[in-house]
N, C-alpha and C. Protein backbone atom coordinates (compact mmCIF):
# COMPACT_ATOMS: atom_id res chain seq x y z
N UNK A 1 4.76 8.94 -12.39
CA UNK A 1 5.75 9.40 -13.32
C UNK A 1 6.59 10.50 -12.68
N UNK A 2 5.81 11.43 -11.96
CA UNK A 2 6.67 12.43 -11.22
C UNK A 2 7.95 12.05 -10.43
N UNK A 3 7.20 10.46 -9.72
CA UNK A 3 8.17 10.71 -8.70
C UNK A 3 9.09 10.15 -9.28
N UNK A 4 9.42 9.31 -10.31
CA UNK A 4 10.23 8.60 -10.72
C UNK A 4 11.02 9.89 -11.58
N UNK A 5 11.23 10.80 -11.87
CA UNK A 5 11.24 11.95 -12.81
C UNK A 5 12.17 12.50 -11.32
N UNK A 6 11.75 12.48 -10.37
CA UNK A 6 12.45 13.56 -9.80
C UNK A 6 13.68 12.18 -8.95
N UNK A 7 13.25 10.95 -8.68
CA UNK A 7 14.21 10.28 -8.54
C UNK A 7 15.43 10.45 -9.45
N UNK A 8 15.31 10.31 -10.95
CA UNK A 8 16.26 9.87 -11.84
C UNK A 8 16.69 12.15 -11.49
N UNK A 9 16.22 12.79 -11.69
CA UNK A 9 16.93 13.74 -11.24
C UNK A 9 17.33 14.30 -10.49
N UNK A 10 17.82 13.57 -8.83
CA UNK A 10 18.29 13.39 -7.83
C UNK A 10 19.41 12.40 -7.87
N UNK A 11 19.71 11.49 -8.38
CA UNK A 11 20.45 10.11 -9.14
C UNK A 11 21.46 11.06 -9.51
N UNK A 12 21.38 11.90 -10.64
CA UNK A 12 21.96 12.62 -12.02
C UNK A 12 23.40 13.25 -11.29
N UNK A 13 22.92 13.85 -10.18
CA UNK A 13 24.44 14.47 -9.70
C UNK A 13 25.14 13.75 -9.36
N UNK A 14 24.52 13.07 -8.27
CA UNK A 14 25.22 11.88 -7.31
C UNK A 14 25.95 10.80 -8.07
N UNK A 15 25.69 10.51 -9.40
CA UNK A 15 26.17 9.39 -10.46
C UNK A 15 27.71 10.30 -11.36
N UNK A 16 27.22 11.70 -11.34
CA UNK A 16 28.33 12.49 -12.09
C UNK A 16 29.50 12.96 -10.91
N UNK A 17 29.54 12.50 -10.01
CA UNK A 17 30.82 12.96 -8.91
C UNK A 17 31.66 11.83 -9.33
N UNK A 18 33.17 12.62 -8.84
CA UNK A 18 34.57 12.40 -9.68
C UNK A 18 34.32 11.51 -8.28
N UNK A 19 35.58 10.31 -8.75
CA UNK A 19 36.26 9.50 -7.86
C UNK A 19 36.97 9.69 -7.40
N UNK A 20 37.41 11.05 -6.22
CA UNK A 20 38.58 11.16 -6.06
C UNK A 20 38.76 11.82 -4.99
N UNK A 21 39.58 12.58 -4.64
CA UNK A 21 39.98 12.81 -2.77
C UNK A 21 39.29 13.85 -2.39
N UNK A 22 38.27 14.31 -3.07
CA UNK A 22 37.51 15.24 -2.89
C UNK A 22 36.53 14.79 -1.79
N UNK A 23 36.34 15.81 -1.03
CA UNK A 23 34.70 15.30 -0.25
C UNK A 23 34.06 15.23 -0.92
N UNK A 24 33.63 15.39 -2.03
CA UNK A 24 32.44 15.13 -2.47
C UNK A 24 32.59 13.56 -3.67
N UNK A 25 34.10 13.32 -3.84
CA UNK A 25 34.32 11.86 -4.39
C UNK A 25 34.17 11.16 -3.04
N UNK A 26 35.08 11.23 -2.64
CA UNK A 26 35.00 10.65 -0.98
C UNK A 26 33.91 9.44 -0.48
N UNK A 27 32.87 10.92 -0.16
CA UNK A 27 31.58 10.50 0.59
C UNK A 27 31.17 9.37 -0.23
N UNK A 28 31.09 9.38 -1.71
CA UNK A 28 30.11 8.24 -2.51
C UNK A 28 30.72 7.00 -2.15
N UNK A 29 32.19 6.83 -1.88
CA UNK A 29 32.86 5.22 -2.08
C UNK A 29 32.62 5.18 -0.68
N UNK A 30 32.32 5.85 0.49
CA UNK A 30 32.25 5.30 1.31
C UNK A 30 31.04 4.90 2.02
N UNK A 31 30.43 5.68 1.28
CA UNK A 31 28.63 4.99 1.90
C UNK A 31 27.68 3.76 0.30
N UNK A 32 28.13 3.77 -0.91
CA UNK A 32 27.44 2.99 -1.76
C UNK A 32 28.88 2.08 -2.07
N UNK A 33 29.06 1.14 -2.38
CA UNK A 33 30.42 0.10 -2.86
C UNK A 33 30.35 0.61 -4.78
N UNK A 34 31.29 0.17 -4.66
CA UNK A 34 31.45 0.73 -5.90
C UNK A 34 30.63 0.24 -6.99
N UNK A 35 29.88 -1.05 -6.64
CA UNK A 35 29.35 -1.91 -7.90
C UNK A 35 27.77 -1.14 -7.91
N UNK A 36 27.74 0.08 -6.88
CA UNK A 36 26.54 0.63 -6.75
C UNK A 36 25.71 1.05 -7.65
N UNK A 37 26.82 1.79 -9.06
CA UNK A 37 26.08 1.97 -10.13
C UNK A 37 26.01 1.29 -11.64
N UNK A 38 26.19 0.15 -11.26
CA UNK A 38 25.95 -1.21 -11.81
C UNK A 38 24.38 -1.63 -11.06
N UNK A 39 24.27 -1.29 -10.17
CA UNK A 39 22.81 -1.62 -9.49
C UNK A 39 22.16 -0.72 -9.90
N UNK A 40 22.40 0.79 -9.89
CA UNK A 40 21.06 1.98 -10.38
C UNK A 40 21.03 1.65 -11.98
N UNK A 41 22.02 1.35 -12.54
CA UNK A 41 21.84 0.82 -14.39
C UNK A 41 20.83 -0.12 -14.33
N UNK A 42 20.67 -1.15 -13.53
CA UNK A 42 20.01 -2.84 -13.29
C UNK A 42 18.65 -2.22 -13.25
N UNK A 43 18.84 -1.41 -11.76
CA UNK A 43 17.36 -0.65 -11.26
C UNK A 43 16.65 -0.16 -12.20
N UNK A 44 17.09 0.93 -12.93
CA UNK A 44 16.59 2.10 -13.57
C UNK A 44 16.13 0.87 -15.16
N UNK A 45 16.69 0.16 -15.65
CA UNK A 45 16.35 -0.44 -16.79
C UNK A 45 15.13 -1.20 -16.53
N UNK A 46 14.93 -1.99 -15.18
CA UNK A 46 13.97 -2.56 -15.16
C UNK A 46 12.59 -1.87 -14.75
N UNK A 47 12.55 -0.57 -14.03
CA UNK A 47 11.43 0.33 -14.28
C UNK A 47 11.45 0.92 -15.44
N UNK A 48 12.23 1.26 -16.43
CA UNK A 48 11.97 1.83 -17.88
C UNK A 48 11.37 0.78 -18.61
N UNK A 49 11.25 -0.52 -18.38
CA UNK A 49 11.12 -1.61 -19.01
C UNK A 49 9.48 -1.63 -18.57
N UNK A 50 9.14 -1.71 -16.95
CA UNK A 50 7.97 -2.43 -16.63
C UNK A 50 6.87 -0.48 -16.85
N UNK A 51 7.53 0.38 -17.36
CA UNK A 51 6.70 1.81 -17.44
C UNK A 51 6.21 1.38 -19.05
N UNK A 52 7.69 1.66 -20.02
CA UNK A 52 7.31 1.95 -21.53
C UNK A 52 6.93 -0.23 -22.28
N UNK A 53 7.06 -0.32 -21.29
CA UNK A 53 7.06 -2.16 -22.33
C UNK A 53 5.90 -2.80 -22.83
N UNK A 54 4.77 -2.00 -22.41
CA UNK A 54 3.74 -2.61 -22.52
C UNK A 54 2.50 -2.17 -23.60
N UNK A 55 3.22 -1.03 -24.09
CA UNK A 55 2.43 -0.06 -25.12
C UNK A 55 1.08 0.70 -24.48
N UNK A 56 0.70 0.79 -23.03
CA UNK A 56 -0.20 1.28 -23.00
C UNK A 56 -0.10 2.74 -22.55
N UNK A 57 1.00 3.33 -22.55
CA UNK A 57 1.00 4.96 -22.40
C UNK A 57 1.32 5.72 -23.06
N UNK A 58 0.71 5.54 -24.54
CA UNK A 58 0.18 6.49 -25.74
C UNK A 58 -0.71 6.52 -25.58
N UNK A 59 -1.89 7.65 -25.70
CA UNK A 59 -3.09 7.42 -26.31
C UNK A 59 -3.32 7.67 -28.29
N UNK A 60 -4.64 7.60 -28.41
CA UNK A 60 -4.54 6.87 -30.10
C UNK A 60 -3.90 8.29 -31.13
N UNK A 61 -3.50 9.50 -30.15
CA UNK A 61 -2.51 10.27 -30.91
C UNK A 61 -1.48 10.35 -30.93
N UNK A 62 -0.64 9.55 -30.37
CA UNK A 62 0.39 9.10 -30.14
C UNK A 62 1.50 9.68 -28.63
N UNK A 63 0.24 10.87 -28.09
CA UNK A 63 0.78 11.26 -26.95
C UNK A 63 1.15 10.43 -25.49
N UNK A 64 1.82 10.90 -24.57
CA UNK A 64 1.84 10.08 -23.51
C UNK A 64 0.54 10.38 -22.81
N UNK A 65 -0.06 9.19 -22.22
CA UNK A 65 -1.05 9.45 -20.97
C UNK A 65 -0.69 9.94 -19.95
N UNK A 66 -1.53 10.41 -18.96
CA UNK A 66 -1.48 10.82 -17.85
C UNK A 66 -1.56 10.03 -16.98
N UNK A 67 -0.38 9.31 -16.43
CA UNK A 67 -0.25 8.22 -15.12
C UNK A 67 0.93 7.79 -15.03
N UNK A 68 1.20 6.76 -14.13
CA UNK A 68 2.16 5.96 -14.03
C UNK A 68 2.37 4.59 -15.22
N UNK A 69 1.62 4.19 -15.56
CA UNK A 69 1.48 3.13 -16.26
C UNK A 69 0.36 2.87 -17.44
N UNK A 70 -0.07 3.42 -17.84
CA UNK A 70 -1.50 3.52 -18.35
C UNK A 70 -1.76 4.63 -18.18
N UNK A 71 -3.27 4.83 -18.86
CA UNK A 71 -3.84 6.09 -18.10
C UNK A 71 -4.49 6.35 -16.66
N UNK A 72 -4.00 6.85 -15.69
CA UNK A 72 -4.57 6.88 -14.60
C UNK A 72 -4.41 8.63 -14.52
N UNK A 73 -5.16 9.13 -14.72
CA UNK A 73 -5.44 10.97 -14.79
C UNK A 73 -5.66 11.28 -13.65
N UNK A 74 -6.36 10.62 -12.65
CA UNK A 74 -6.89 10.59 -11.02
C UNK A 74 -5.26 11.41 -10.50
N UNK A 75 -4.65 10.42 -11.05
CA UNK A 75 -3.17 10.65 -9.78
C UNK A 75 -2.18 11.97 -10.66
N UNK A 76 -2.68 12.36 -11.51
CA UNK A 76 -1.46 13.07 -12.40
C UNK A 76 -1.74 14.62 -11.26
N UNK A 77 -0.94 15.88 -11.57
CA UNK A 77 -1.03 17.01 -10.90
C UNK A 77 -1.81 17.59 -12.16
N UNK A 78 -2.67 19.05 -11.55
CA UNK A 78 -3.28 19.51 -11.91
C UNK A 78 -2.52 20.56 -13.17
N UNK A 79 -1.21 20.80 -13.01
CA UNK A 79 -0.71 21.25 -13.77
C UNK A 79 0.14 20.51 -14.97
N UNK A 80 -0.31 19.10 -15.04
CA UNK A 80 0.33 18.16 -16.05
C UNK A 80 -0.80 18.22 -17.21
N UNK A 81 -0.48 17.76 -18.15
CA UNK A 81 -1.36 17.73 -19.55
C UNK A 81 -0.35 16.58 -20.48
N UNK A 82 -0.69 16.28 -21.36
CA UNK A 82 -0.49 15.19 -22.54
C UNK A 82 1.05 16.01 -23.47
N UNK A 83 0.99 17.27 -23.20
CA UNK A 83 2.14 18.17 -23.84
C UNK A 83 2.89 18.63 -22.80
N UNK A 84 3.31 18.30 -21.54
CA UNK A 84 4.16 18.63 -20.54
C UNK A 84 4.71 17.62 -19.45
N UNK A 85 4.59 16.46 -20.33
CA UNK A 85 5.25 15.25 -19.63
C UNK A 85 6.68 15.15 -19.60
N UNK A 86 7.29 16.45 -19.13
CA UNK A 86 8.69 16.70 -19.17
C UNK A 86 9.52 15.25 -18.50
N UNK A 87 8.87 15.16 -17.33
CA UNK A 87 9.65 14.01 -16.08
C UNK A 87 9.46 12.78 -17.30
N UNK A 88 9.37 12.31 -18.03
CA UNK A 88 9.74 11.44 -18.67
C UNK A 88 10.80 10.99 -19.43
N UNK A 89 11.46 12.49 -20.02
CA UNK A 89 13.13 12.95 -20.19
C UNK A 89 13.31 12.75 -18.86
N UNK A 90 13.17 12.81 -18.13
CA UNK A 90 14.38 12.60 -17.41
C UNK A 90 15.45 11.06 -17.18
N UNK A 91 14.39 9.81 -17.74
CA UNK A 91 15.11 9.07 -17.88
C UNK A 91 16.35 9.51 -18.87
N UNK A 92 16.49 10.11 -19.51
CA UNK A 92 17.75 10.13 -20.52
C UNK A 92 18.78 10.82 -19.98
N UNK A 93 18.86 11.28 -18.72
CA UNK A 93 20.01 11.91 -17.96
C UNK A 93 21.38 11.44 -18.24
N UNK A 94 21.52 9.81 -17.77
CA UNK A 94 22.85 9.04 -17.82
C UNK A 94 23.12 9.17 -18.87
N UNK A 95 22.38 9.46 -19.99
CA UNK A 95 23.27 9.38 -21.56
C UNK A 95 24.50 10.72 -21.50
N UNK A 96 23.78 11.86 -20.63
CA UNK A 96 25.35 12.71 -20.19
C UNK A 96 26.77 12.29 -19.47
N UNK A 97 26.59 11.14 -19.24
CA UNK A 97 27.65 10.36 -18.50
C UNK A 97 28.45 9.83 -19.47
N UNK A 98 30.18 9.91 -19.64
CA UNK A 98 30.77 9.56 -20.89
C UNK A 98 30.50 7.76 -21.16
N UNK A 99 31.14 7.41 -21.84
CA UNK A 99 31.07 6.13 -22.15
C UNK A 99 31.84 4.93 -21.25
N UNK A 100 33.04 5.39 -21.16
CA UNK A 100 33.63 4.82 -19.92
C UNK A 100 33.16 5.31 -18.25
N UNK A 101 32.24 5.72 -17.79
CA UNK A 101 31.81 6.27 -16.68
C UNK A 101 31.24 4.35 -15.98
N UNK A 102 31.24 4.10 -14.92
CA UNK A 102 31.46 3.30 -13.91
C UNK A 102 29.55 2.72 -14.42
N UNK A 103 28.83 3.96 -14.44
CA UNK A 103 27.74 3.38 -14.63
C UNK A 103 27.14 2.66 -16.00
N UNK A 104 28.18 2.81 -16.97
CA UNK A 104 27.98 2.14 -18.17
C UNK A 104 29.00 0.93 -18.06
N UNK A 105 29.75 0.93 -17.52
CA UNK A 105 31.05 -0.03 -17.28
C UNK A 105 30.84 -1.30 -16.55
N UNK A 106 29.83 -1.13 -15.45
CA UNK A 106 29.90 -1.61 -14.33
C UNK A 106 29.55 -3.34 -14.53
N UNK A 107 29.65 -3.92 -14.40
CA UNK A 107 28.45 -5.04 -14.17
C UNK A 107 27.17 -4.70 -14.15
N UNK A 108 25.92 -5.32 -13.97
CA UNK A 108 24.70 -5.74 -13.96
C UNK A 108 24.75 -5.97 -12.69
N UNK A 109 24.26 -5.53 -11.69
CA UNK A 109 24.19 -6.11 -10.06
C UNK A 109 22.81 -6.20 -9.35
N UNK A 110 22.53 -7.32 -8.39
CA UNK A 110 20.94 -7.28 -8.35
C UNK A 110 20.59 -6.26 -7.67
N UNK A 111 19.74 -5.40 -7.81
CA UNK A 111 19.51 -4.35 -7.04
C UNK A 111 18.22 -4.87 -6.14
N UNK A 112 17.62 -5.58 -6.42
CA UNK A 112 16.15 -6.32 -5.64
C UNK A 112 16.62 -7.80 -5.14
N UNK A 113 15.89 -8.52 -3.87
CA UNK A 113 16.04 -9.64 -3.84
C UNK A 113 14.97 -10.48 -4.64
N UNK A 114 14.06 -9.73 -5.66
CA UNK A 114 12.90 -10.26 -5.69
C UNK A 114 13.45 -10.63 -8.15
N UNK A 115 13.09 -11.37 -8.34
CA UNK A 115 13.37 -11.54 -9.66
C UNK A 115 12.69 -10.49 -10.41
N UNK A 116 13.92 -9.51 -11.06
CA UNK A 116 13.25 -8.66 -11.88
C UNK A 116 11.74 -8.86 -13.11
């Protein structure tokens, strides 16, 4: 969960840069194509899908477990608990992105060669 938590908040800036003659618009069109965030929308839905789809990371109080997928407590950090599963907001980042923004706009693009 962490790492996916600190992915989607590494994503967050890099998705909010302007398109434009700026170095810092610049750099993005020239190293990802533009349909790039049409692929992190594709990406990011199908790990939100294969994390929350399966109902098994509540436990019977309705909290999140401690793991990636289930409960796996082995792998969580010593400073995580059932009330500080912050990195899980972090999927909701892109909802700060307006409505017309490239990554709500975009196409659907395969981001895997492998069938989601």
């Amino acid at each position: 969960m962490e790492c996916f938590g600190r992915l989607m908040a590494g994503l967050a800036p890099w998705l909010s840069l302007a398109d434009d003659d700026t170095p810092e618009g610049i750099n993005p069109t020239q190293t990802t194509p533009r349909m790039g965030k049409g692929q992190v929308r594709a990406g990011m839905t199908a790990v939100i899908k294969r994390m929350f789809g399966n109902n098994r990371n509540f436990n019977t109080k309705d909290f999140l477990t401690l793991g990636f997928n289930g409960s796996q407590a082995g792998i969580s950090d010593y400073y995580t608990n059932n009330g500080s599963l912050y990195m899980a907001s972090l999927a909701f980042l892109p909802l700060g992105l307006p409505a017309d923004d490239p990554f709500w706009t975009d196409a659907l693009q395969p981001w895997t060669s492998k069938k989601a």
